[in-house]
N, C-alpha and C. Protein backbone atom coordinates (compact mmCIF):
# COMPACT_ATOMS: atom_id res chain seq x y z
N UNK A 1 103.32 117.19 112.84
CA UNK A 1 101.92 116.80 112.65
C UNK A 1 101.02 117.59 113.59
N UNK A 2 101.41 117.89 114.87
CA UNK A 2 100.42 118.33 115.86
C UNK A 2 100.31 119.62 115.58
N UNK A 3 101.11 120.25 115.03
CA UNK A 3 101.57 121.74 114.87
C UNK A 3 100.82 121.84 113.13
N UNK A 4 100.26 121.10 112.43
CA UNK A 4 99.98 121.35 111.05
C UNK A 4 98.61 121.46 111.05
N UNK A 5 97.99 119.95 111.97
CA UNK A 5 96.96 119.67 112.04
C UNK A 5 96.19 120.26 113.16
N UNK A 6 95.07 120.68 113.05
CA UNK A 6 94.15 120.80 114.15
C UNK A 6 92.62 120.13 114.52
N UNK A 7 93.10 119.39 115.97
CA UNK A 7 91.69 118.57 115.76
C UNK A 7 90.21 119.37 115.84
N UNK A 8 89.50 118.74 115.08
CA UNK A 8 88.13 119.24 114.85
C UNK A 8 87.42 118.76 115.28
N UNK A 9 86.54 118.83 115.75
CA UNK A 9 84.86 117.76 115.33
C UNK A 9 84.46 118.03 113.93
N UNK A 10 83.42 117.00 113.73
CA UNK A 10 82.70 117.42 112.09
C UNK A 10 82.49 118.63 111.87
N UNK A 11 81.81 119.09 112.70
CA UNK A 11 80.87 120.01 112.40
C UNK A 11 81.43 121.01 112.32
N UNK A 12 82.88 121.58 113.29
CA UNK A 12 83.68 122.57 113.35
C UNK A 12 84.96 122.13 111.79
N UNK A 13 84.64 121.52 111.39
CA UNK A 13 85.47 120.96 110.16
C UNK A 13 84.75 121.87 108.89
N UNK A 14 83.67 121.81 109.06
CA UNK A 14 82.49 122.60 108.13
C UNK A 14 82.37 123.65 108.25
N UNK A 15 82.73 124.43 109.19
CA UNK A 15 82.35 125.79 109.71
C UNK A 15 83.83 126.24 109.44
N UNK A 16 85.18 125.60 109.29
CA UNK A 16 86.05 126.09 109.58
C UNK A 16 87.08 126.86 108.39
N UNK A 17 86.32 127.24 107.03
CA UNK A 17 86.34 128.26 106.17
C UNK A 17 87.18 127.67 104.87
N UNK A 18 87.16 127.98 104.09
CA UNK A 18 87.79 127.95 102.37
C UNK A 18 87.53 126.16 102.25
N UNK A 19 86.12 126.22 102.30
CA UNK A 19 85.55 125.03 102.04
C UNK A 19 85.34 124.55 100.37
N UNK A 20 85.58 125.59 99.78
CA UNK A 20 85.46 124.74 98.72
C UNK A 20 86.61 124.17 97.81
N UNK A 21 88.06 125.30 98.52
CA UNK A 21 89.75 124.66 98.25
C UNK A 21 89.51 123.16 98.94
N UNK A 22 89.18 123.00 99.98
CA UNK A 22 89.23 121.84 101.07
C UNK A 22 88.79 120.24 100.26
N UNK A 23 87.37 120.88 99.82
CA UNK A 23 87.10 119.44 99.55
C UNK A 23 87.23 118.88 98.16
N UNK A 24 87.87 120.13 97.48
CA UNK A 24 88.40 119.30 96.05
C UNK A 24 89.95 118.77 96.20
N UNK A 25 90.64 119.81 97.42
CA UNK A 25 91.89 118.66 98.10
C UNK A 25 91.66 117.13 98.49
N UNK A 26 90.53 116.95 99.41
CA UNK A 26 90.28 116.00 99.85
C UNK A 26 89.83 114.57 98.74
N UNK A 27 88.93 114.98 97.85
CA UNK A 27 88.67 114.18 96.66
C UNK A 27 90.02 113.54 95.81
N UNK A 28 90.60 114.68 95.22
CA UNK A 28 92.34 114.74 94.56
C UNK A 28 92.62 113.67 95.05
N UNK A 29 92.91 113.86 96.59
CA UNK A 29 93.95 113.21 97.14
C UNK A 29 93.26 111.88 97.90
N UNK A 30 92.55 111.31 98.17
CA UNK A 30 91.68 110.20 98.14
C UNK A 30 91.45 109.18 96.71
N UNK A 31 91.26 109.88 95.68
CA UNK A 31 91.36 109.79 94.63
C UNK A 31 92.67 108.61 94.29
N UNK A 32 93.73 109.69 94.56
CA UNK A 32 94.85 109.31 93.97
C UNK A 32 95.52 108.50 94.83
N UNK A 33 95.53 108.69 96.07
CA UNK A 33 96.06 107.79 96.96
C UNK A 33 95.48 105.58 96.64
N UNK A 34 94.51 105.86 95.95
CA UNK A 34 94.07 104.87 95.66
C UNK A 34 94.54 104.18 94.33
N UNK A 35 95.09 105.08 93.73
CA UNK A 35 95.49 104.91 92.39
C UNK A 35 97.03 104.74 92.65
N UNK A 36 97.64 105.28 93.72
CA UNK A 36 99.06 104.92 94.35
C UNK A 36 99.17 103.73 95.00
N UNK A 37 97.87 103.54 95.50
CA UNK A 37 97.99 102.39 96.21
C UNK A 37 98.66 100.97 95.39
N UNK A 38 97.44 100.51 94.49
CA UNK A 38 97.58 100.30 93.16
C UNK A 38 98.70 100.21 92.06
N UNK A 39 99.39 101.54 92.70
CA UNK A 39 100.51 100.97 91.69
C UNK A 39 101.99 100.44 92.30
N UNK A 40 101.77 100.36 93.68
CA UNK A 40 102.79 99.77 94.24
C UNK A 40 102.51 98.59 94.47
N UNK A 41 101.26 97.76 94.11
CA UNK A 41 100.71 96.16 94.59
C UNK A 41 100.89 95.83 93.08
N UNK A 42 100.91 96.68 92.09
CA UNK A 42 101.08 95.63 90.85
C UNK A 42 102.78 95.80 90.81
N UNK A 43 103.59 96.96 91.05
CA UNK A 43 105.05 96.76 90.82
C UNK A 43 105.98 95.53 91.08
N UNK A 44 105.12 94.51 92.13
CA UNK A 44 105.27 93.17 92.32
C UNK A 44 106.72 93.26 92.55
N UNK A 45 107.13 94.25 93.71
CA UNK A 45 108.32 93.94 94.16
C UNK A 45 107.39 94.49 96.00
N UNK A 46 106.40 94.19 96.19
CA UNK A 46 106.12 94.85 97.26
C UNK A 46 105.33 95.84 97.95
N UNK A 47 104.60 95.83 98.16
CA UNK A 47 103.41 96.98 98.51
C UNK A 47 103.60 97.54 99.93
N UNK A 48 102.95 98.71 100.61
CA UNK A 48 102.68 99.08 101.12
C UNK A 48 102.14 98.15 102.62
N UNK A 49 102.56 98.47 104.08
CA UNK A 49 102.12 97.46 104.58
C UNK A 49 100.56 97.13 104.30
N UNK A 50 99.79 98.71 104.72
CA UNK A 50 98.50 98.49 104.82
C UNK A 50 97.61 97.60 103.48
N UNK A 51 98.65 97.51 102.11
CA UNK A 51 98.18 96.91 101.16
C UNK A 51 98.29 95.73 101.35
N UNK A 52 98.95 95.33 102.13
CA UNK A 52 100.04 93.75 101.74
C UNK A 52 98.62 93.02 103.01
N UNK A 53 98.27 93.86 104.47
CA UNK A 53 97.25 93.48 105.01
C UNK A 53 96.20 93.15 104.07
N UNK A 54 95.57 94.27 102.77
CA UNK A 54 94.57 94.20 102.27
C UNK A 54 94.45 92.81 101.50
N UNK A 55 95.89 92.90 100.98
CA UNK A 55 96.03 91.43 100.13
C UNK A 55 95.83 89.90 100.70
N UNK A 56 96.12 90.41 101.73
CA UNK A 56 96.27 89.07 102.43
C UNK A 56 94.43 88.24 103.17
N UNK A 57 94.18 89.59 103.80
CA UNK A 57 92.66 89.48 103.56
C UNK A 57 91.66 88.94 102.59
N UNK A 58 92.36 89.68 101.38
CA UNK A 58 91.49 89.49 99.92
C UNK A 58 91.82 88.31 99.49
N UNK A 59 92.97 87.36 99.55
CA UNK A 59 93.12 86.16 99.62
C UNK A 59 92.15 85.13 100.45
N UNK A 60 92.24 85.63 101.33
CA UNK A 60 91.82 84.59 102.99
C UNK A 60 89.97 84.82 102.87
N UNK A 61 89.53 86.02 102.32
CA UNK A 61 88.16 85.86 102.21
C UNK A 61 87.54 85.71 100.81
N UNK A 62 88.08 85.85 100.02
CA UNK A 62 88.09 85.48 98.42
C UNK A 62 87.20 86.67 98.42
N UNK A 63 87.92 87.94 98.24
CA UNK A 63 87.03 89.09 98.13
C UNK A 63 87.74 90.04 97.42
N UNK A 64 87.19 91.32 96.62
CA UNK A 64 88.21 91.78 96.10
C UNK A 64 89.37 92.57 96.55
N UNK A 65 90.14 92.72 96.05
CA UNK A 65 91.40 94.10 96.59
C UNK A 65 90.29 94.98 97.37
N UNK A 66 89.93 95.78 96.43
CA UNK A 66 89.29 97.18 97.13
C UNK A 66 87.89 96.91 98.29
N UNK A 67 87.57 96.13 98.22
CA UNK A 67 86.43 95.50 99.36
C UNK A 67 87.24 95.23 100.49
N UNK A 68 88.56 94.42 100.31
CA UNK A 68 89.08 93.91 101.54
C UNK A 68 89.98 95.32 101.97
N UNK A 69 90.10 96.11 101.11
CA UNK A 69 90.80 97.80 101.86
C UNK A 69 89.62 98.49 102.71
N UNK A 70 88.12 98.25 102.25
CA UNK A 70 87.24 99.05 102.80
C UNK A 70 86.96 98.18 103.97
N UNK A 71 86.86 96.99 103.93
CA UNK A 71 86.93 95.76 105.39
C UNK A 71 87.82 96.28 106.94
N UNK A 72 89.01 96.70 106.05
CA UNK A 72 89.71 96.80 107.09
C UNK A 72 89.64 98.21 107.80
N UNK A 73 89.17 99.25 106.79
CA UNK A 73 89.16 100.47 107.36
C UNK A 73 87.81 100.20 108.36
N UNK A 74 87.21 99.93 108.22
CA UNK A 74 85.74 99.97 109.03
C UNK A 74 85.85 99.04 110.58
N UNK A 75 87.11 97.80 110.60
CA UNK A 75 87.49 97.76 111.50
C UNK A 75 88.26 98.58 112.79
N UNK A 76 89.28 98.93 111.53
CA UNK A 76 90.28 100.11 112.45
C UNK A 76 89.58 100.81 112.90
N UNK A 77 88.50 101.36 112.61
CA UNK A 77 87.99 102.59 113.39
C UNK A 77 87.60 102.11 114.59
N UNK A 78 87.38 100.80 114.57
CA UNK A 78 86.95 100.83 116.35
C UNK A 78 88.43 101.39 117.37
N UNK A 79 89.82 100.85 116.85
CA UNK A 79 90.77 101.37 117.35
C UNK A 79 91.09 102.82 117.97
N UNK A 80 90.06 103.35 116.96
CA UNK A 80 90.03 105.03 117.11
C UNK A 80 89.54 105.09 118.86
N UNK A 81 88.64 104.07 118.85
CA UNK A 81 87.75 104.83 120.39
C UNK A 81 88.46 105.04 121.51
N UNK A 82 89.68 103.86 122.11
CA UNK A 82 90.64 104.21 123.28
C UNK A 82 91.23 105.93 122.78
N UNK A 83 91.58 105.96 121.43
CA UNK A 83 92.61 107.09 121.42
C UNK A 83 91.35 108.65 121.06
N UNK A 84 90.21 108.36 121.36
CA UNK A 84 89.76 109.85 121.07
C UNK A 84 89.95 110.23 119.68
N UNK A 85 90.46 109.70 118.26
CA UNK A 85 90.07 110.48 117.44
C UNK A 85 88.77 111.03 116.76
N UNK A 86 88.88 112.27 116.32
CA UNK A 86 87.76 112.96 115.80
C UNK A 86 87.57 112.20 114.29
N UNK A 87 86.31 111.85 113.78
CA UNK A 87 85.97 111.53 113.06
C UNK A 87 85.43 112.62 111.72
N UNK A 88 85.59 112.71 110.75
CA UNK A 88 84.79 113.91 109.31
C UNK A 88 84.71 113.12 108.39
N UNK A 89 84.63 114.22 107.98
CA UNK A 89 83.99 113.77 106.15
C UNK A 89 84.94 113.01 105.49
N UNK A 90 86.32 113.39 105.64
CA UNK A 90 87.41 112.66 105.46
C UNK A 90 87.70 111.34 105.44
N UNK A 91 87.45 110.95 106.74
CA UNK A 91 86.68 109.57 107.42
C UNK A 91 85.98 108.88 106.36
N UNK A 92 84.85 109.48 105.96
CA UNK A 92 83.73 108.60 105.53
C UNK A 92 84.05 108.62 103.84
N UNK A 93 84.84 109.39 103.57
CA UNK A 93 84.84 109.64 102.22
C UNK A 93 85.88 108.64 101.64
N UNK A 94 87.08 108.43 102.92
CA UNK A 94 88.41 107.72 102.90
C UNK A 94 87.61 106.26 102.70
N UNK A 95 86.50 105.80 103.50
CA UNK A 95 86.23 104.39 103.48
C UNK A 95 85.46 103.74 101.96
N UNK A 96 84.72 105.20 101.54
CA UNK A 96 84.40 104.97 100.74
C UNK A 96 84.67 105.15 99.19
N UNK A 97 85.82 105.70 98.84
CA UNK A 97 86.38 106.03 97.69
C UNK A 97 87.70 105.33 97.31
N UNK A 98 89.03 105.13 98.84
CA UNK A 98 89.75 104.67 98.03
C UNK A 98 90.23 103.35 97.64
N UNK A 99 89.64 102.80 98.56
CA UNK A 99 89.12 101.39 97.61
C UNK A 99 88.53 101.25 96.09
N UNK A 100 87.61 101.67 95.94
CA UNK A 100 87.26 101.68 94.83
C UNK A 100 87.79 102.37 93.50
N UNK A 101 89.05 103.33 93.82
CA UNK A 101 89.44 103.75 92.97
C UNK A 101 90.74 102.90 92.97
N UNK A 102 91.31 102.06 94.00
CA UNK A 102 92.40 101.22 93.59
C UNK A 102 91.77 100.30 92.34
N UNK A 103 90.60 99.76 92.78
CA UNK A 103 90.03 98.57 92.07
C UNK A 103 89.93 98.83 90.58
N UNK A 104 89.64 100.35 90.32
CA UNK A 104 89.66 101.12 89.23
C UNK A 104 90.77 101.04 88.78
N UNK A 105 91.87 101.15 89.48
CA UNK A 105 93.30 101.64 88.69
C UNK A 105 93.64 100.25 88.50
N UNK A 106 93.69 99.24 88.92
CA UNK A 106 93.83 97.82 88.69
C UNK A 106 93.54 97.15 87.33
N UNK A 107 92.27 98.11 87.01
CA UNK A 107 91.53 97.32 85.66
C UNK A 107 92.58 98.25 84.23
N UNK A 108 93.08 99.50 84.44
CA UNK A 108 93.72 100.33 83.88
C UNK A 108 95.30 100.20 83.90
N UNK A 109 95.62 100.17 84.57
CA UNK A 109 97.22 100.06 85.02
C UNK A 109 97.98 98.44 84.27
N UNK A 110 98.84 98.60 83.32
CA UNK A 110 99.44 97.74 82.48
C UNK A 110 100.35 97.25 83.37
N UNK A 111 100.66 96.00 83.56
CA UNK A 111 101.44 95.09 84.61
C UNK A 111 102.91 95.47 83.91
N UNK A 112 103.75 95.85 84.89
CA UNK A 112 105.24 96.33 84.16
C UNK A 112 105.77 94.63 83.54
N UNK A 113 106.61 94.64 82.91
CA UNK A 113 107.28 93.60 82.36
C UNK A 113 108.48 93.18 82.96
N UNK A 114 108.92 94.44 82.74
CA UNK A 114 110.87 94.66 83.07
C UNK A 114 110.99 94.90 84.79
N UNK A 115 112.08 94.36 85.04
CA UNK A 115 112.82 94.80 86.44
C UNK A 115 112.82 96.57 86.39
N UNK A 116 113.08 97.02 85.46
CA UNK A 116 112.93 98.46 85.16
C UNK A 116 111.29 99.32 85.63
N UNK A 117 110.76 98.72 84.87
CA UNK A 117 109.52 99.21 84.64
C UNK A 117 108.72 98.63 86.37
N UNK A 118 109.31 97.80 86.70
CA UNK A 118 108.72 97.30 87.86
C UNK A 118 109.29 98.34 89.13
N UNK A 119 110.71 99.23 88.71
CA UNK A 119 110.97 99.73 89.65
C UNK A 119 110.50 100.96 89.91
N UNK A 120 109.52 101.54 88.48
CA UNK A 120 109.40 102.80 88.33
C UNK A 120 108.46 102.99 88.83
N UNK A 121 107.47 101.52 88.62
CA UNK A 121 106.20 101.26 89.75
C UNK A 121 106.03 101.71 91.35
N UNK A 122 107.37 101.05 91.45
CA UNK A 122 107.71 101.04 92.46
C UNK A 122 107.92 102.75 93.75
N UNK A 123 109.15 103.33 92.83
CA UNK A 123 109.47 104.19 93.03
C UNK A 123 108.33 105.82 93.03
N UNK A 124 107.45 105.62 91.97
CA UNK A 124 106.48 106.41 91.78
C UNK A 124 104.93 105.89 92.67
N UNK A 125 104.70 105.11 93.06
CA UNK A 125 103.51 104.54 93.85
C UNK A 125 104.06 105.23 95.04
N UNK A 126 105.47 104.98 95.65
CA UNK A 126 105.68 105.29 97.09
C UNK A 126 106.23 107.22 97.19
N UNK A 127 106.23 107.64 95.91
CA UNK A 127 105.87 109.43 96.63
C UNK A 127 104.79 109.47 96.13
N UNK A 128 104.02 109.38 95.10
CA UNK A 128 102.49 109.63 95.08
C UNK A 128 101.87 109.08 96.60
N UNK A 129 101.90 108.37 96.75
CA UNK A 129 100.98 107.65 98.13
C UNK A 129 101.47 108.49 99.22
N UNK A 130 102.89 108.85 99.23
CA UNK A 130 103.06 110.11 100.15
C UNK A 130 102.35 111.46 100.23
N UNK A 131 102.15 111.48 98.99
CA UNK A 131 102.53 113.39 98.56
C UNK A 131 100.29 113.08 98.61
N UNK A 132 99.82 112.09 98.35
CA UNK A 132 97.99 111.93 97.93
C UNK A 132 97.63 111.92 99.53
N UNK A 133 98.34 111.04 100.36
CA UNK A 133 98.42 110.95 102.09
C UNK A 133 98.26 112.26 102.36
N UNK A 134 99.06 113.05 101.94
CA UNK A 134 99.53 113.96 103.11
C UNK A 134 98.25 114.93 102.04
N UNK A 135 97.67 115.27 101.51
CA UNK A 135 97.12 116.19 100.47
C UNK A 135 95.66 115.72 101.17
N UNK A 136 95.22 114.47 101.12
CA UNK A 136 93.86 114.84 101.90
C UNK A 136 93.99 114.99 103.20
N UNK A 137 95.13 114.58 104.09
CA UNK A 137 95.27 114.83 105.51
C UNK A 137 94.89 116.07 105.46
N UNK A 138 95.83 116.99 104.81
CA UNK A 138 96.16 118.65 104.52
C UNK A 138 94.43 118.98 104.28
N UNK A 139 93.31 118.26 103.89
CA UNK A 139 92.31 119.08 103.90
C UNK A 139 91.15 119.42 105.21
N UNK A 140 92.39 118.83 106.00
CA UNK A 140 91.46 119.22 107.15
C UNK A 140 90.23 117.93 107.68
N UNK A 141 89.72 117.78 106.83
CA UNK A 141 88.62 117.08 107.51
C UNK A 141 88.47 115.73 108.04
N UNK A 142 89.65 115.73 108.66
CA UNK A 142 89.97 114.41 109.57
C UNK A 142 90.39 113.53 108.70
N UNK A 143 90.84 111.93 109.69
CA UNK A 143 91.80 111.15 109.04
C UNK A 143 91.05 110.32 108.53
N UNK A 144 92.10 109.48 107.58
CA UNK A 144 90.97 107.98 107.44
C UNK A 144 91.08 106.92 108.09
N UNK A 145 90.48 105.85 108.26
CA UNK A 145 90.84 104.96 109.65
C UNK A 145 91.90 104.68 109.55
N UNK A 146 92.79 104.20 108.57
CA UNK A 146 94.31 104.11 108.73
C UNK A 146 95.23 105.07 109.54
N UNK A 147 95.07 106.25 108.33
CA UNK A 147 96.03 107.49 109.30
C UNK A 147 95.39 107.75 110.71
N UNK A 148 94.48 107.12 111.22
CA UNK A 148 93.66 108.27 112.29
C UNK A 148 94.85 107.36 113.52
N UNK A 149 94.95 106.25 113.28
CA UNK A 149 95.88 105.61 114.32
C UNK A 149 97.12 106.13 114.06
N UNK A 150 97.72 106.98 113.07
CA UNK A 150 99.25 107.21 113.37
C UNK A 150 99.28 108.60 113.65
N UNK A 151 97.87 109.65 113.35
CA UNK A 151 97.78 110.52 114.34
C UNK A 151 97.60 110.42 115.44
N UNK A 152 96.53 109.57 116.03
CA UNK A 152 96.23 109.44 117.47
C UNK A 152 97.42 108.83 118.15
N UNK A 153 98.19 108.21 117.93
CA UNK A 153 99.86 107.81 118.24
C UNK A 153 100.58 108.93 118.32
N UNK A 154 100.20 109.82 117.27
CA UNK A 154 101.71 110.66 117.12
C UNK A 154 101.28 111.83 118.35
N UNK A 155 99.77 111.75 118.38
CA UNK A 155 99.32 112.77 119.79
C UNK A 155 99.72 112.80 120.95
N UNK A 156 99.14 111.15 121.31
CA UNK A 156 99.04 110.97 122.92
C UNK A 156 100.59 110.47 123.41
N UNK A 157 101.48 109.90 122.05
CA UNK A 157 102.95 109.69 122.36
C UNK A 157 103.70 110.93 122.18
N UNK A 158 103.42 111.77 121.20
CA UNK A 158 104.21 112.79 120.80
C UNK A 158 105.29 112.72 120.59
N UNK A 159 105.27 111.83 119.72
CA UNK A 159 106.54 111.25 119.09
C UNK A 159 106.54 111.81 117.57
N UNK A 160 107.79 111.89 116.93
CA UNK A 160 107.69 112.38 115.66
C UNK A 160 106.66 111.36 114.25
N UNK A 161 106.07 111.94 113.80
CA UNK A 161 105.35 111.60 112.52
C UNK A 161 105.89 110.54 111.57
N UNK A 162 107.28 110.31 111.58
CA UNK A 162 108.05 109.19 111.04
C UNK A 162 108.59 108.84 111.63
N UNK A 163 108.42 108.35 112.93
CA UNK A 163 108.67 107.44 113.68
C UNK A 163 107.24 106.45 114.01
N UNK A 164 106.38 107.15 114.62
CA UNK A 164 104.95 106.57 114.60
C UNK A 164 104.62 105.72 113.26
N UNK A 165 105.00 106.41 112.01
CA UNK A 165 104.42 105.92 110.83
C UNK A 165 105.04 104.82 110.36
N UNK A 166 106.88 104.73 110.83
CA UNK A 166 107.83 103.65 110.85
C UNK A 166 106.97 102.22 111.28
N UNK A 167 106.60 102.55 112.70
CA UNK A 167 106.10 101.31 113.62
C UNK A 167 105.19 100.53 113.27
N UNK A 168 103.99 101.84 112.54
CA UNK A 168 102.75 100.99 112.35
C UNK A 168 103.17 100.56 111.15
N UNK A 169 103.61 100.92 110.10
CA UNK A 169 104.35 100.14 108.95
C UNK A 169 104.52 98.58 108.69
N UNK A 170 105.47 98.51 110.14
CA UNK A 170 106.08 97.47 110.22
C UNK A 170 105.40 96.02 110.65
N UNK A 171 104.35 96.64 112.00
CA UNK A 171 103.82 95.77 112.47
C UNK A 171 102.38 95.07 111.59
N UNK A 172 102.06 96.21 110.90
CA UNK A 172 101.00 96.07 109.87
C UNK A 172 101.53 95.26 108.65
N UNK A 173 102.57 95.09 108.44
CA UNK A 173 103.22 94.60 107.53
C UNK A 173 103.64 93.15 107.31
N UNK A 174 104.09 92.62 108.93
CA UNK A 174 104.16 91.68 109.45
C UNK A 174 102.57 90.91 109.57
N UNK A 175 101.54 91.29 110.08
CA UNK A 175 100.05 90.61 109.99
C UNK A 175 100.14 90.23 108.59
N UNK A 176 100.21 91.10 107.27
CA UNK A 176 99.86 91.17 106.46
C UNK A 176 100.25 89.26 105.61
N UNK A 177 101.65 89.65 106.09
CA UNK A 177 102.66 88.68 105.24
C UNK A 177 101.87 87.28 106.04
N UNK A 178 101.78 87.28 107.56
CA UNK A 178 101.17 86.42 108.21
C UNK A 178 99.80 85.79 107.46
N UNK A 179 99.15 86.93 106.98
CA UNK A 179 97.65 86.04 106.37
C UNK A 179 97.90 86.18 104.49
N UNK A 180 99.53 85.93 104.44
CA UNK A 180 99.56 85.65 102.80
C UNK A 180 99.78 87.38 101.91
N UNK A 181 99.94 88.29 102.19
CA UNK A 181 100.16 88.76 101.16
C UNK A 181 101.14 89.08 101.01
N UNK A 182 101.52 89.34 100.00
CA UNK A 182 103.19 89.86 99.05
C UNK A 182 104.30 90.39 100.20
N UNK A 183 104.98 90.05 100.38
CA UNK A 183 106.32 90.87 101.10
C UNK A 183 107.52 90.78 100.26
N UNK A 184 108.29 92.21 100.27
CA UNK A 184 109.37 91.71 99.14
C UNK A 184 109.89 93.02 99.31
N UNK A 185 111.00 93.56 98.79
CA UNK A 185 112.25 94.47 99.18
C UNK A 185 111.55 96.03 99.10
N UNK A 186 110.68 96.29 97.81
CA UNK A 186 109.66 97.23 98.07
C UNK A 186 108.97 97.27 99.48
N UNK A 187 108.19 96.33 100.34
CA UNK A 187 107.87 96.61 101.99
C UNK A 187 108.24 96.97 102.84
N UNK A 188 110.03 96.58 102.20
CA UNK A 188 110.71 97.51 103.23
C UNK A 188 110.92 98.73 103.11
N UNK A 189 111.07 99.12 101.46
CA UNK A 189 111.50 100.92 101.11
C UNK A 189 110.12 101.41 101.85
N UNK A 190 109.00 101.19 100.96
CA UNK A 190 108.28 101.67 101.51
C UNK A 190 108.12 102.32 103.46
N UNK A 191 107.89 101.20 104.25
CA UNK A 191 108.28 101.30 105.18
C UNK A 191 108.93 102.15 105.87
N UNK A 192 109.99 102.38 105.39
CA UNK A 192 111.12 103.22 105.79
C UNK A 192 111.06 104.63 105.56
N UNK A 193 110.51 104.61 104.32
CA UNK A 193 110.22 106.11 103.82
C UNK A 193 108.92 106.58 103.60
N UNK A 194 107.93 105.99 103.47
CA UNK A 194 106.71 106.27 103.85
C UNK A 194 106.75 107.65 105.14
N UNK A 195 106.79 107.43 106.27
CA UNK A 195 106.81 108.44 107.08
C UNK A 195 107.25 109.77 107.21
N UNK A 196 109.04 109.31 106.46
CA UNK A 196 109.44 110.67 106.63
C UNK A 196 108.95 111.54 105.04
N UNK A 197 108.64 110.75 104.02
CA UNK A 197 107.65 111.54 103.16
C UNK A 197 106.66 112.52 103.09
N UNK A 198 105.76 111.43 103.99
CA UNK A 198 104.29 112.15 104.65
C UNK A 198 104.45 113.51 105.54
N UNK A 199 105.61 113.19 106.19
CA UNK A 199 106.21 114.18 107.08
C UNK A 199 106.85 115.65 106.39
N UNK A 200 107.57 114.99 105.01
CA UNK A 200 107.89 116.24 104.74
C UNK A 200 106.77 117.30 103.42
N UNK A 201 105.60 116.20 103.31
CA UNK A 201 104.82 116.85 102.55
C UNK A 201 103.92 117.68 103.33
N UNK A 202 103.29 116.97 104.28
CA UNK A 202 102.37 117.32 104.93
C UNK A 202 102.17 119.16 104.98
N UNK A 203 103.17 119.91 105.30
CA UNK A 203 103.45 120.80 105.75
C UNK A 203 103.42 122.07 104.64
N UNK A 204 103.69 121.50 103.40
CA UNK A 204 103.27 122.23 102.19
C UNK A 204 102.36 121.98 101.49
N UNK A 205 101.34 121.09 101.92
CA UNK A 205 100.14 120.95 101.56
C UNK A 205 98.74 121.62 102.07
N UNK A 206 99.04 121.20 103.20
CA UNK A 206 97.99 121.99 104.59
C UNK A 206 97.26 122.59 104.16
N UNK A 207 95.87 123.01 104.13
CA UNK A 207 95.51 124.52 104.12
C UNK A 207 95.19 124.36 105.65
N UNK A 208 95.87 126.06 105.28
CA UNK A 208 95.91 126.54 106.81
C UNK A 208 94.51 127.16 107.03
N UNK A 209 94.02 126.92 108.14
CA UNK A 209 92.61 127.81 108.60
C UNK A 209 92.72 128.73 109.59
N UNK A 210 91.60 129.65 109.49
CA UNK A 210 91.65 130.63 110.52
C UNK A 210 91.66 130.47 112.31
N UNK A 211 92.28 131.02 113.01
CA UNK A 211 92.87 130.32 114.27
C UNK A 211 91.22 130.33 114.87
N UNK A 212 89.92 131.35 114.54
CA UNK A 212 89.33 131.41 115.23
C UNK A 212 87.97 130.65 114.49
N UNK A 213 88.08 129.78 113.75
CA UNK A 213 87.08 128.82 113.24
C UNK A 213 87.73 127.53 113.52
N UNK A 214 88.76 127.19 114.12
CA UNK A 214 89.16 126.16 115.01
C UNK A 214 89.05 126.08 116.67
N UNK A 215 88.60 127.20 117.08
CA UNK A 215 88.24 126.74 118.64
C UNK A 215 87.08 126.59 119.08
């Protein structure tokens, strides 16, 4: 992660070249990450921790899915302030899109029937949500309040990228189930492989930038 990514400020995020590959990465994959999200909360064997938080929220405040995903991102960011992360467009685009495109895929997405069809949910929500993760990370323009804590972890610990992503998984996962939402054998795949996914996409996604529009 430290070696893929380079921190920016905004403004050096904008200046820092093949801006217009960048932010149709960033859209894509914001986009879709929301639509992954989505399809691992209807596979109803288990979501994602950060979903299973959202659910549990969206229960407890009678609000929708995608409102209670944008709730929580706008919290986390205060988390950001001990750890110094840089904030972009990424940021603001993350709080504001993929919520609303889960909520979208919700109204679209046919509830599987079968143990089958529930697994394919399953199985396909958790590398899309990898491969959409790591694709707007890869555009450079900073994290979204979720990821910005398992970068700012994976920084100041320098610990590997699926290990960091293991932890917060887990513990996020645990709140979640705490205020009611879904836990079930999917929380754990996920969990488990979530990280080293992100980890192994990340790296073929990237666009790489010029060393001297990053300093």
């Amino acid at each position: 992660m430290v070696a893929t990514l380079t921190p920016m400020s905004a403004a050096a995020q904008l200046r820092a070249g093949r801006l217009g590959r960048r932010l149709v990465q960033l859209v894509i994959g914001l986009i879709g990450y929301g639509v992954a999200v989505m399809m691992l909360v209807t596979s109803g064997l288990g979501a994602a921790s950060w979903n299973i938080l959202a659910e549990g929220v969206s229960e407890a405040l009678d609000i929708s899915y995608g409102w209670a995903t944008n709730l929580i991102a706008l919290l986390v960011l205060v988390a950001w302030i001990p750890m110094r992360e840089l904030p972009g467009l990424g940021t603001v685009l993350n709080v504001a899109i993929v919520g609303f495109a889960a909520d979208a895929a919700g109204f679209v997405l046919p509830v599987p029937e079968t143990l089958l069809l529930q697994a394919c949910y399953l199985g396909g929500g958790l590398v899309a949500i990898a491969f959409f993760d790591a694709l707007y990370l890869g555009a450079q323009f900073g994290s979204g309040p979720r990821d910005g804590i398992m970068t700012g972890l994976t920084r100041i610990t320098d610990r590997p990228i699926a290990v960091v992503r293991t932890g917060i998984e887990i513990v996020v996962a645990g709140v979640g189930w705490l205020l009611g939402g879904t836990l079930g054998l999917g929380t754990v795949v996920v969990a488990l492989l979530m990280g080293p996914l992100v980890g192994f996409f990340l790296p073929r996604v990237a666009v790489q930038l010029p060393a001297r529009a990053t300093t």
